[in-house]
C-alpha atoms as a PDB file:
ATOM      1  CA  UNK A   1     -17.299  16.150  22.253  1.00  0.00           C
ATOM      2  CA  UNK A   2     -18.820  13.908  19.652  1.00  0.00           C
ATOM      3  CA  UNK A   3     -17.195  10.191  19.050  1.00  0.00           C
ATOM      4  CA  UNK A   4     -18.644   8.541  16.310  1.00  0.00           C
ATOM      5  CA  UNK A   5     -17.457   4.938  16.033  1.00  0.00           C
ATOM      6  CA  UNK A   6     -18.638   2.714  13.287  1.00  0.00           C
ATOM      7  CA  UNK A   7     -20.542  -0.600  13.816  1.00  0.00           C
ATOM      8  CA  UNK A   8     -17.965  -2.845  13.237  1.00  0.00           C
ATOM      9  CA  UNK A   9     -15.199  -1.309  15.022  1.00  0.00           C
ATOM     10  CA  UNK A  10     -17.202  -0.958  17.965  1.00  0.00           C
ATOM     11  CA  UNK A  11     -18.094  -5.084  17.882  1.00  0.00           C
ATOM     12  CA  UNK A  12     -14.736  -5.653  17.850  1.00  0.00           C
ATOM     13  CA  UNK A  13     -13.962  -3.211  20.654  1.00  0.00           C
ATOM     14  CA  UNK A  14     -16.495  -5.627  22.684  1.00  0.00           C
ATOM     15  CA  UNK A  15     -15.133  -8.752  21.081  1.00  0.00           C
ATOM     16  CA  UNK A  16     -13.749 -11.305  23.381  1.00  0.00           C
ATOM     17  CA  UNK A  17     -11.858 -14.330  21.607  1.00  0.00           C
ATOM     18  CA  UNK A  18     -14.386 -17.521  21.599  1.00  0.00           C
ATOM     19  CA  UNK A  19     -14.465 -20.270  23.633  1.00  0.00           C
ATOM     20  CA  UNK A  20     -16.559 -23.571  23.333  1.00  0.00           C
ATOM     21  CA  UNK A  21     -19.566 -23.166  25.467  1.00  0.00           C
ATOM     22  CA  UNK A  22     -19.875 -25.546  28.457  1.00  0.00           C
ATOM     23  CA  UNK A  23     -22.013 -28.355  27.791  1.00  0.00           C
ATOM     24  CA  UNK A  24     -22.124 -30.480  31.119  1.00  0.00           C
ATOM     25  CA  UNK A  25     -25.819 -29.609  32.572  1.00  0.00           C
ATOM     26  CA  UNK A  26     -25.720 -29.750  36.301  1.00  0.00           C
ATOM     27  CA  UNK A  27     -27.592 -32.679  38.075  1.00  0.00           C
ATOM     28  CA  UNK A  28     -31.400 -32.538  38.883  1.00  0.00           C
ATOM     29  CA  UNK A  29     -31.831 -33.036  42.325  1.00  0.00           C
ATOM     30  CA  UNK A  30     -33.987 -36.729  43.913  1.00  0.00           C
ATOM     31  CA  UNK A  31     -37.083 -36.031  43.559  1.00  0.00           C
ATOM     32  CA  UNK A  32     -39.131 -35.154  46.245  1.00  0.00           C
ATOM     33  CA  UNK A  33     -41.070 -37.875  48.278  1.00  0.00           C
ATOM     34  CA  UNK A  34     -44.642 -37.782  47.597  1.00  0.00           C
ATOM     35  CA  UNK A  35     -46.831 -36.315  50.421  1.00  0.00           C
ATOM     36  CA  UNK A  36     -49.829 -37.954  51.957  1.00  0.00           C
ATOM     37  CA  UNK A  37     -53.408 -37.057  50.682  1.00  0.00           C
ATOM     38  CA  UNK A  38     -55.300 -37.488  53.922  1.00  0.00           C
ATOM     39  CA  UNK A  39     -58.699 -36.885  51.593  1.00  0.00           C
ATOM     40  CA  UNK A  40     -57.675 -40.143  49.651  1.00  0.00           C
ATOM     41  CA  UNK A  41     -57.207 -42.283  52.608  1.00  0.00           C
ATOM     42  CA  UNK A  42     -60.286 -41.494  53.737  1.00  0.00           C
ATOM     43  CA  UNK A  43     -62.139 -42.119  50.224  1.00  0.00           C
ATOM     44  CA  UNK A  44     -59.755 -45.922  50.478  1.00  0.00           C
ATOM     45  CA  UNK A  45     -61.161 -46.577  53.815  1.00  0.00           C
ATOM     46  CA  UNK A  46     -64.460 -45.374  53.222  1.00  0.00           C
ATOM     47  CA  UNK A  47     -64.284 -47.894  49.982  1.00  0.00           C
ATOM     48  CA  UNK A  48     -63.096 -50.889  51.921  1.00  0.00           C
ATOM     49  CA  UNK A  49     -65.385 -50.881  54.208  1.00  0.00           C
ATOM     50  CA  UNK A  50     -68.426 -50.169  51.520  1.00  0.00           C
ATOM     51  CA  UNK A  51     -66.968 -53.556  49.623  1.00  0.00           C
ATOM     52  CA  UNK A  52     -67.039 -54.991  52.533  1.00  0.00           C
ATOM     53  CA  UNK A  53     -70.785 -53.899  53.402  1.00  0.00           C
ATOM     54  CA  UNK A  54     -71.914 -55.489  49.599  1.00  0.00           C
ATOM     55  CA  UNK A  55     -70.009 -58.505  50.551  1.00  0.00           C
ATOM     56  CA  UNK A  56     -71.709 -59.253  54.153  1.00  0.00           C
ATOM     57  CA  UNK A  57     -75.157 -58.637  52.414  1.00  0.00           C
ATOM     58  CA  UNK A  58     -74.219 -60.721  49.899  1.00  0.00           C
ATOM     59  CA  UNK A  59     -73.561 -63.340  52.237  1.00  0.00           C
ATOM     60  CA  UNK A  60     -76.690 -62.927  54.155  1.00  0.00           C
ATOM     61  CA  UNK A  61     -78.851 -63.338  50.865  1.00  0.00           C
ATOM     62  CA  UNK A  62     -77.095 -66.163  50.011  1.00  0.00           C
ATOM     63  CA  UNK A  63     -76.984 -67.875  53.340  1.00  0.00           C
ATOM     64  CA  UNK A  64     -80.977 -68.755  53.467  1.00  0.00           C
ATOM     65  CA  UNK A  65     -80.347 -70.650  50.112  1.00  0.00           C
ATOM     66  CA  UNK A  66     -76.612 -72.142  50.314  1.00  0.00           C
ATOM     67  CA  UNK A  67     -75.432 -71.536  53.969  1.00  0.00           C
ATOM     68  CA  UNK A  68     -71.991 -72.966  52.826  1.00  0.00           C
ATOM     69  CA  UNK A  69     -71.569 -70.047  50.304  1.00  0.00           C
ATOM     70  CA  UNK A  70     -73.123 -67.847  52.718  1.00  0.00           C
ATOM     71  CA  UNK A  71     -70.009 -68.746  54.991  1.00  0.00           C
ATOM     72  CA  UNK A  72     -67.801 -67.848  52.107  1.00  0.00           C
ATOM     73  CA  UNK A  73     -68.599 -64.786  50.863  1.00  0.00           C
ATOM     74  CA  UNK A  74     -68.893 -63.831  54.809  1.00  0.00           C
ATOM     75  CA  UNK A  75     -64.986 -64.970  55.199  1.00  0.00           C
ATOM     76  CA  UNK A  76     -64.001 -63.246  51.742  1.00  0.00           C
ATOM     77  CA  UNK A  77     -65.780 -59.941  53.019  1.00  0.00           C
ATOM     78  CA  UNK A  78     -63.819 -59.991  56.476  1.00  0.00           C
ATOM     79  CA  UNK A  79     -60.701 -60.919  54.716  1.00  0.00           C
ATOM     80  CA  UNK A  80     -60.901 -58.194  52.188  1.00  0.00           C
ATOM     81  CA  UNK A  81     -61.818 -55.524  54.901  1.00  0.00           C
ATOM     82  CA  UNK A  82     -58.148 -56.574  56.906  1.00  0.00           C
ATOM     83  CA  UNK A  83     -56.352 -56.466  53.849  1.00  0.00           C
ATOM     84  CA  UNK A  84     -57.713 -53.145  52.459  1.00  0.00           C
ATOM     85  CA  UNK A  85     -57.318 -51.981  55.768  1.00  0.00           C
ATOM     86  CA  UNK A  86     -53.883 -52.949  55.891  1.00  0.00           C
ATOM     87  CA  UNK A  87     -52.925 -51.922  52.536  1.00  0.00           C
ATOM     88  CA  UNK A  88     -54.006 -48.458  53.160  1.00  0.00           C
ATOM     89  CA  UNK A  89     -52.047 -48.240  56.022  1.00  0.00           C
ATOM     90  CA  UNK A  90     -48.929 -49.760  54.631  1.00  0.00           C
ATOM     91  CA  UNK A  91     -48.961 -47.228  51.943  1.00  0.00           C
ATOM     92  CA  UNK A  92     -49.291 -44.043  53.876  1.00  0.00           C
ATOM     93  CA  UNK A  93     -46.803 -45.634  56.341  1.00  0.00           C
ATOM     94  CA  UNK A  94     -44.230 -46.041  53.488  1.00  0.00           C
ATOM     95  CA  UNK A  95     -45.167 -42.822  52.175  1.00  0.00           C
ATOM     96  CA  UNK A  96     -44.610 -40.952  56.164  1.00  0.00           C
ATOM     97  CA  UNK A  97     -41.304 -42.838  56.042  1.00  0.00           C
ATOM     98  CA  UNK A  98     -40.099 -41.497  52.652  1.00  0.00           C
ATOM     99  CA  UNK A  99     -40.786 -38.008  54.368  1.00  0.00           C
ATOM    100  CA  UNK A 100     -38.765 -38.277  57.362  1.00  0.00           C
ATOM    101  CA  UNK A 101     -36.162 -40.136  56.073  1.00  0.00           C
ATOM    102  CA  UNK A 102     -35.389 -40.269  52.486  1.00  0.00           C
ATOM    103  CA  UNK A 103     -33.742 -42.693  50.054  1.00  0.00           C
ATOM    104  CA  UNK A 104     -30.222 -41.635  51.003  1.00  0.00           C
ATOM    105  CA  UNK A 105     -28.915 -43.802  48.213  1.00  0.00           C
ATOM    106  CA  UNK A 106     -30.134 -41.012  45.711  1.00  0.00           C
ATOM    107  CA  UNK A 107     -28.858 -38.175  47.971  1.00  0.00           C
ATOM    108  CA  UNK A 108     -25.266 -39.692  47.406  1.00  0.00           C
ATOM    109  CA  UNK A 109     -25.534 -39.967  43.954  1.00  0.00           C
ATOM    110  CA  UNK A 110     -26.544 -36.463  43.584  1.00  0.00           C
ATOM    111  CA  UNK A 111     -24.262 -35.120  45.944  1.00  0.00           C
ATOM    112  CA  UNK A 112     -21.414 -36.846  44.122  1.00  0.00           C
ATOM    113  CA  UNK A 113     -23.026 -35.782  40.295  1.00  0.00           C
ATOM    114  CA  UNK A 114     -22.924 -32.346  41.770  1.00  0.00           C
ATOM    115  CA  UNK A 115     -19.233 -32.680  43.411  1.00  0.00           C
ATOM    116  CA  UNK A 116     -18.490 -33.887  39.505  1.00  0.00           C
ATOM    117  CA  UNK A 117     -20.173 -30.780  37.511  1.00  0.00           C
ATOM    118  CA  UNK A 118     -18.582 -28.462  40.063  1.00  0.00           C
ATOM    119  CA  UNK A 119     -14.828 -29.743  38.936  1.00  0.00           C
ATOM    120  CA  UNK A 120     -16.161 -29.762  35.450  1.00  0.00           C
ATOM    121  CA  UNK A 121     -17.677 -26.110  35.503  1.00  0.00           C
ATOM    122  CA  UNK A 122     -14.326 -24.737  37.537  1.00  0.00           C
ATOM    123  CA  UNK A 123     -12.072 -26.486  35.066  1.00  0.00           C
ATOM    124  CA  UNK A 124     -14.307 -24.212  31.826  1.00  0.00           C
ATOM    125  CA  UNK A 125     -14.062 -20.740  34.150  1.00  0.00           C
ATOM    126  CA  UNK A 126     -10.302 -21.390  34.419  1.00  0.00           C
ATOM    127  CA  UNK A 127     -10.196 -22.173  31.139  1.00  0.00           C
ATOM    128  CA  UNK A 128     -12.413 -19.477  29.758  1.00  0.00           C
ATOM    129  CA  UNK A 129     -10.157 -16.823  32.415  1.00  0.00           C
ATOM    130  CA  UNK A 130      -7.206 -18.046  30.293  1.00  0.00           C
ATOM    131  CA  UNK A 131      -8.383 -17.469  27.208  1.00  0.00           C
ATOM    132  CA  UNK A 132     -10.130 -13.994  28.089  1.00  0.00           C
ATOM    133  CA  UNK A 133      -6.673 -12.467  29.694  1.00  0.00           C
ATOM    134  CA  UNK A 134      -6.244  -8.942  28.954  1.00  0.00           C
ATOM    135  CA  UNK A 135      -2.848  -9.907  26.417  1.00  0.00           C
ATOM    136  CA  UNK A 136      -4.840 -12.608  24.502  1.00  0.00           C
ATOM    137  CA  UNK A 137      -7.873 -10.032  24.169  1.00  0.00           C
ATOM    138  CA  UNK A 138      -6.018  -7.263  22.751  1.00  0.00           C
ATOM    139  CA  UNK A 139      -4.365 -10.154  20.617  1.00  0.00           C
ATOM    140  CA  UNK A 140      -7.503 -11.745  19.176  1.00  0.00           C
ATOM    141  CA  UNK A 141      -9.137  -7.744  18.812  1.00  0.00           C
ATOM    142  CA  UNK A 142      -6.154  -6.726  16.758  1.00  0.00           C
ATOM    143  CA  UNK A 143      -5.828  -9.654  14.803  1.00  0.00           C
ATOM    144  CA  UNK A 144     -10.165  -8.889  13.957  1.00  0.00           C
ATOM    145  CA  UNK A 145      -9.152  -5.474  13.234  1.00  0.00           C
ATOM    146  CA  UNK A 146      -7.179  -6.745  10.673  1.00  0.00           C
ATOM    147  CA  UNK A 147      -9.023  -8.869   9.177  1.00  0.00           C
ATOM    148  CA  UNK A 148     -11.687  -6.179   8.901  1.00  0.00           C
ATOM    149  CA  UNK A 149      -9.517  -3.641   7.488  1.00  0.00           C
ATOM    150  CA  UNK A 150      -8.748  -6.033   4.240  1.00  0.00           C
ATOM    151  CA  UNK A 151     -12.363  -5.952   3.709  1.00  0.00           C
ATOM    152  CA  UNK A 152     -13.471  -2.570   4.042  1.00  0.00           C
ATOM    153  CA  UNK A 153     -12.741  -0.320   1.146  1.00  0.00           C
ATOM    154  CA  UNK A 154      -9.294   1.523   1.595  1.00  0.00           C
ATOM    155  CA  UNK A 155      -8.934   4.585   3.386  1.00  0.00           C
ATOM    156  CA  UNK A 156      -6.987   7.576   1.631  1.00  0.00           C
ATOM    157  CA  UNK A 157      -5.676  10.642   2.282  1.00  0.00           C
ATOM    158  CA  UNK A 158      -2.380  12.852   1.437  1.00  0.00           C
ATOM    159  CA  UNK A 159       0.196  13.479   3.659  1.00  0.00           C
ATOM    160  CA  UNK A 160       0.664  17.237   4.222  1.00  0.00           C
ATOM    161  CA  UNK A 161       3.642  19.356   6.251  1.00  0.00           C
ATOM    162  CA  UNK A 162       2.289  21.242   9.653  1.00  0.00           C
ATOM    163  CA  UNK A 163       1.101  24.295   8.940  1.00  0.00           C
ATOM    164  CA  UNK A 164      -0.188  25.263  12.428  1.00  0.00           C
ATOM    165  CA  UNK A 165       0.385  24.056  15.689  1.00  0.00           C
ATOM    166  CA  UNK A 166      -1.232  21.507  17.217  1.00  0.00           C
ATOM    167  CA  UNK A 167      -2.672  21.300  20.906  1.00  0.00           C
ATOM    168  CA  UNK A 168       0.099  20.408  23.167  1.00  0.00           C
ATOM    169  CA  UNK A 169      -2.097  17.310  24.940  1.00  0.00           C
ATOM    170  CA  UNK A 170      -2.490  16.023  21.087  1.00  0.00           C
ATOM    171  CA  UNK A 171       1.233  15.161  20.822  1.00  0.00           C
ATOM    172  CA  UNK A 172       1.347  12.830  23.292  1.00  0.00           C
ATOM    173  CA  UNK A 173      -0.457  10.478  20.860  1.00  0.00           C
ATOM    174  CA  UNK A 174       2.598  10.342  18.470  1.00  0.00           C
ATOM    175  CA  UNK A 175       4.181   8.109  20.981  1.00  0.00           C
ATOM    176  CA  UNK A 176       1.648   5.456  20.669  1.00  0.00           C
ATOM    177  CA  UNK A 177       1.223   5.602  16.917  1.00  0.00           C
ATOM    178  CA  UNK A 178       1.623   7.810  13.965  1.00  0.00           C
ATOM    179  CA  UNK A 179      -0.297  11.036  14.169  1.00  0.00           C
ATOM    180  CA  UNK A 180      -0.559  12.547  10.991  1.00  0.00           C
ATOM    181  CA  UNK A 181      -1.072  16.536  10.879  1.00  0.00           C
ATOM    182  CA  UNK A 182      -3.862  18.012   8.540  1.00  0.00           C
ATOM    183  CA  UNK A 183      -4.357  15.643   6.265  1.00  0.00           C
ATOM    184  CA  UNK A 184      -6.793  16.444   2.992  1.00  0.00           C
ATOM    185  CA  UNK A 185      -8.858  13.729   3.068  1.00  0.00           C
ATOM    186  CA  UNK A 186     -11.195  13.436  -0.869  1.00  0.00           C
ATOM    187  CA  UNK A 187     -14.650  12.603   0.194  1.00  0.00           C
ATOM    188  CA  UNK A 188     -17.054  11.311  -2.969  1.00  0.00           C
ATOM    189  CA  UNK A 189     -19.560  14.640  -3.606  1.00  0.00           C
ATOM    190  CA  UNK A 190     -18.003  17.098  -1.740  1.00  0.00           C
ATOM    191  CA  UNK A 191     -16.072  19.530  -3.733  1.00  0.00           C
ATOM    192  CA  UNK A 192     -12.905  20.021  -1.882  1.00  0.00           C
ATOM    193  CA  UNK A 193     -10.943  17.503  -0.046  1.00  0.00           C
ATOM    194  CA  UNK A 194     -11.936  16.982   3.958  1.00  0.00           C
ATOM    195  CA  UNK A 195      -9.100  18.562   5.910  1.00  0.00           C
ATOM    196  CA  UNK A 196      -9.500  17.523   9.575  1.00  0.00           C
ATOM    197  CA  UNK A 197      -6.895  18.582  12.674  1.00  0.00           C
ATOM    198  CA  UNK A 198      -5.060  15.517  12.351  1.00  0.00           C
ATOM    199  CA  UNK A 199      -5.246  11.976  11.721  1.00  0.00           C
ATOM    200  CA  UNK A 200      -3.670   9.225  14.731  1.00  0.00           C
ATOM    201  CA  UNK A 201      -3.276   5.714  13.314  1.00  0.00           C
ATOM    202  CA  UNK A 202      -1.584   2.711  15.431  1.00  0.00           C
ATOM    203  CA  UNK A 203       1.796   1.028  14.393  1.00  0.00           C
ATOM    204  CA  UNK A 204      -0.010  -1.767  12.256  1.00  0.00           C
ATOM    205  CA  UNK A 205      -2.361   1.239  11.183  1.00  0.00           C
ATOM    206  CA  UNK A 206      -5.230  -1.310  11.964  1.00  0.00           C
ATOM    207  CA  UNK A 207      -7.358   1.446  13.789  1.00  0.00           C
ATOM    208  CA  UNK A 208      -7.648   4.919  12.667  1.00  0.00           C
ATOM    209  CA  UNK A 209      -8.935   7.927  14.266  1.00  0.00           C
ATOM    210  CA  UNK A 210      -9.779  11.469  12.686  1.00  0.00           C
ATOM    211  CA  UNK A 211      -9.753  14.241  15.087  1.00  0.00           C
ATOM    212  CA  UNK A 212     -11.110  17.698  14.123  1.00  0.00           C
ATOM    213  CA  UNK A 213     -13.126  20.663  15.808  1.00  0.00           C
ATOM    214  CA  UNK A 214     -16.141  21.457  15.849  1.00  0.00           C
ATOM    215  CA  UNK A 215     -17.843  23.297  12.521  1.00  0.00           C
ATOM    216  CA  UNK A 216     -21.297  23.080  12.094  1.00  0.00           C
ATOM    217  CA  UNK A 217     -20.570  24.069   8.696  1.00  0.00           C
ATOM    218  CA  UNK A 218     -19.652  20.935   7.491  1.00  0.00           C
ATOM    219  CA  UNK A 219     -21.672  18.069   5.877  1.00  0.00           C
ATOM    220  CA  UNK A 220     -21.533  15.700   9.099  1.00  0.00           C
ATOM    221  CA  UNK A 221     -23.920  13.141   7.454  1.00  0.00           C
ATOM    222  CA  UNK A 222     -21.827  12.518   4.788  1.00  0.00           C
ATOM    223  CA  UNK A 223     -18.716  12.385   6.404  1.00  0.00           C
ATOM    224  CA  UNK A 224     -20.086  10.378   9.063  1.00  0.00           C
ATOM    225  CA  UNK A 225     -20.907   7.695   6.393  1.00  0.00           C
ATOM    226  CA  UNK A 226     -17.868   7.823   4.445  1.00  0.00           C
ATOM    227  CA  UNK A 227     -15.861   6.705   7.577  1.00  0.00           C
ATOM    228  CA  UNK A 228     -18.363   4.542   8.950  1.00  0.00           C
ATOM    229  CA  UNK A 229     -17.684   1.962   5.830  1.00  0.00           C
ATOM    230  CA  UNK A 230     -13.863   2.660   5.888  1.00  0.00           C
ATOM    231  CA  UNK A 231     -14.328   1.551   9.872  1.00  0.00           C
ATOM    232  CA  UNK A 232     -12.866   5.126  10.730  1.00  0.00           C
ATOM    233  CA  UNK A 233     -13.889   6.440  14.132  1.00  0.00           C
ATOM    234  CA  UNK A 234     -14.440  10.556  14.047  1.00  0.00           C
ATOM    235  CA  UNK A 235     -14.192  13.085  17.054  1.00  0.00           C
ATOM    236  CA  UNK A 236     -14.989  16.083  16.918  1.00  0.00           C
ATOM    237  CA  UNK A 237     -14.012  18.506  19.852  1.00  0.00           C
ATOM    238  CA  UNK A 238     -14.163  21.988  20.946  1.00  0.00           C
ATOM    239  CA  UNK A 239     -11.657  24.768  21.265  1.00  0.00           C
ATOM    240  CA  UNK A 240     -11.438  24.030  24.981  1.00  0.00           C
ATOM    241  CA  UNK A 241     -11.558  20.467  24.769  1.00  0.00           C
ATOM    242  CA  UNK A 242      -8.207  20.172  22.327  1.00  0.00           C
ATOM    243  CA  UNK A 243      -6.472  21.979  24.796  1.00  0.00           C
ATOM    244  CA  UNK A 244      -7.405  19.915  27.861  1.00  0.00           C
ATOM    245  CA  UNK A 245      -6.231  16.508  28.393  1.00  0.00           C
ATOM    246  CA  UNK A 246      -9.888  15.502  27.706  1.00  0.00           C
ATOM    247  CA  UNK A 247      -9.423  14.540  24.108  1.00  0.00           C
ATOM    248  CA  UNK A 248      -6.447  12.650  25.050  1.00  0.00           C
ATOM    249  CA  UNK A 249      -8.163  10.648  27.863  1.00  0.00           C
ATOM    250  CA  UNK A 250     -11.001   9.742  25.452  1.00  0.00           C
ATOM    251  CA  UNK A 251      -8.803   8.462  22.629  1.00  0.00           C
ATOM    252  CA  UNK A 252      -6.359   6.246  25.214  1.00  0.00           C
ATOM    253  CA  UNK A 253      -9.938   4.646  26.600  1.00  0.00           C
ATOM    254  CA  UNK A 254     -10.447   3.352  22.270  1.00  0.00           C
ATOM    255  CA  UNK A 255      -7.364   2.562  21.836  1.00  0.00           C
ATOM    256  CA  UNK A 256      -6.696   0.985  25.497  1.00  0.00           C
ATOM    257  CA  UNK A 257      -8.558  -2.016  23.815  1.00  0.00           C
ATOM    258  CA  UNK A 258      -5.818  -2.424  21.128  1.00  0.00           C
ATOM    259  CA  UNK A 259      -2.904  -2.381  22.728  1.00  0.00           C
ATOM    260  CA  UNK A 260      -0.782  -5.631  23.325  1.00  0.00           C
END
């Protein structure tokens, strides 16, 4: 069985009415709290007590001369060793405590951001479940169906009595439509008019299917384009095929989409 469904109509067949995308971005979580860089304590310590090294020579050179600068520079030197010391120590204290215990200010905040984008983001899902039920889907997909039918160019054909019988499964799509038996359908450069099985259209004849067997004797190409720009969909089908319930099953699954 070939299906050949044109561009357009098979967009729409996918085609899901739209819905304004959510725009809340979910909260970043704190930050994490910096980790200690054993290496650069040991480079601070290692520089406090070099400063302090210069310093104490310092002092000693200028003791012989001016013993009461001497004194100073010895006090500023011992001074500035405790405090680097304790600076150093301070920091990767604050820094351990930020580990085991973080800022549980931020951790509320976030936690409550996060308790607010998860009523935001349920609130667009039930929205968006709304507007994507199966009745308002068919809806908005018939309603682009018709829209797309005024713009394509019209689709002809003549009406013509049954002359032979058609498959019994085929009859069951009269009662969702109007099935139309051997149409002649005139197709631009081909000589005589396209005469398929039969023709199935829906009630606002929005969707239209032409269903024929298989005859590799006939221009396919060019049919295939003339009823891809009239938004046509073609099946062909074997012998065997028409007479199972097959064809029928395939044509409910396209039309499934249509029906409100």
């Amino acid at each position: 069985m070939k299906v050949t469904i044109p561009p357009a109509i098979r967009r729409i067949m996918q085609a899901y009415p739209p819905v304004e995308p959510l725009t809340a971005e979910p909260p970043l979580p704190p930050a994490p709290p910096p980790t200690i860089d054993f290496g650069s304590i040991v480079v601070q310590i290692v520089g406090v007590f070099c400063l302090a090294w210069i310093v104490l020579k310092a002092a000693q050179y200028f003791y012989r001369s001016s013993p009461q600068v001497g004194d100073i520079l010895k006090n500023m030197a011992v001074i500035g060793l405790v405090l680097g010391l304790v600076i150093v120590t301070v920091r990767a204290l604050l820094i351990l405590r930020q580990q085991i215990r973080p800022d549980q200010k931020k951790e509320n905040e976030y936690l409550l951001a996060l308790a607010t984008y998860a009523q935001v983001e349920k609130k667009y899902y039930d929205r968006l479940a709304q507007e994507h039920a199966p009745e308002k889907v068919r809806a908005y997909r018939q309603q682009e169906l018709l829209a797309l039918r005024q713009k394509l160019p019209p689709f002809d054909f003549q009406i013509s009595a049954k002359t032979d019988p058609l498959p019994a499964p085929i009859g069951q799509l009269q009662e969702q439509g109007h099935l139309f038996y051997q149409p002649l359908i005139p197709i631009p450069a081909i000589n005589e008019s396209y005469k398929p099985l039969c023709i199935w259209q829906n009630h606002e004849k929005s969707l239209t299917i032409v269903i024929d067997m298989e005859n590799n004797q006939l221009d396919q190409d060019l049919i295939k384009e003339f009823f891809s720009q009239r938004g046509v969909i073609w099946i062909l089908a074997t012998e065997s095929e028409l007479e199972s319930s097959a064809l029928v099953a395939e044509i409910e699954t396209l039309i499934e989409p249509y029906l409100v």
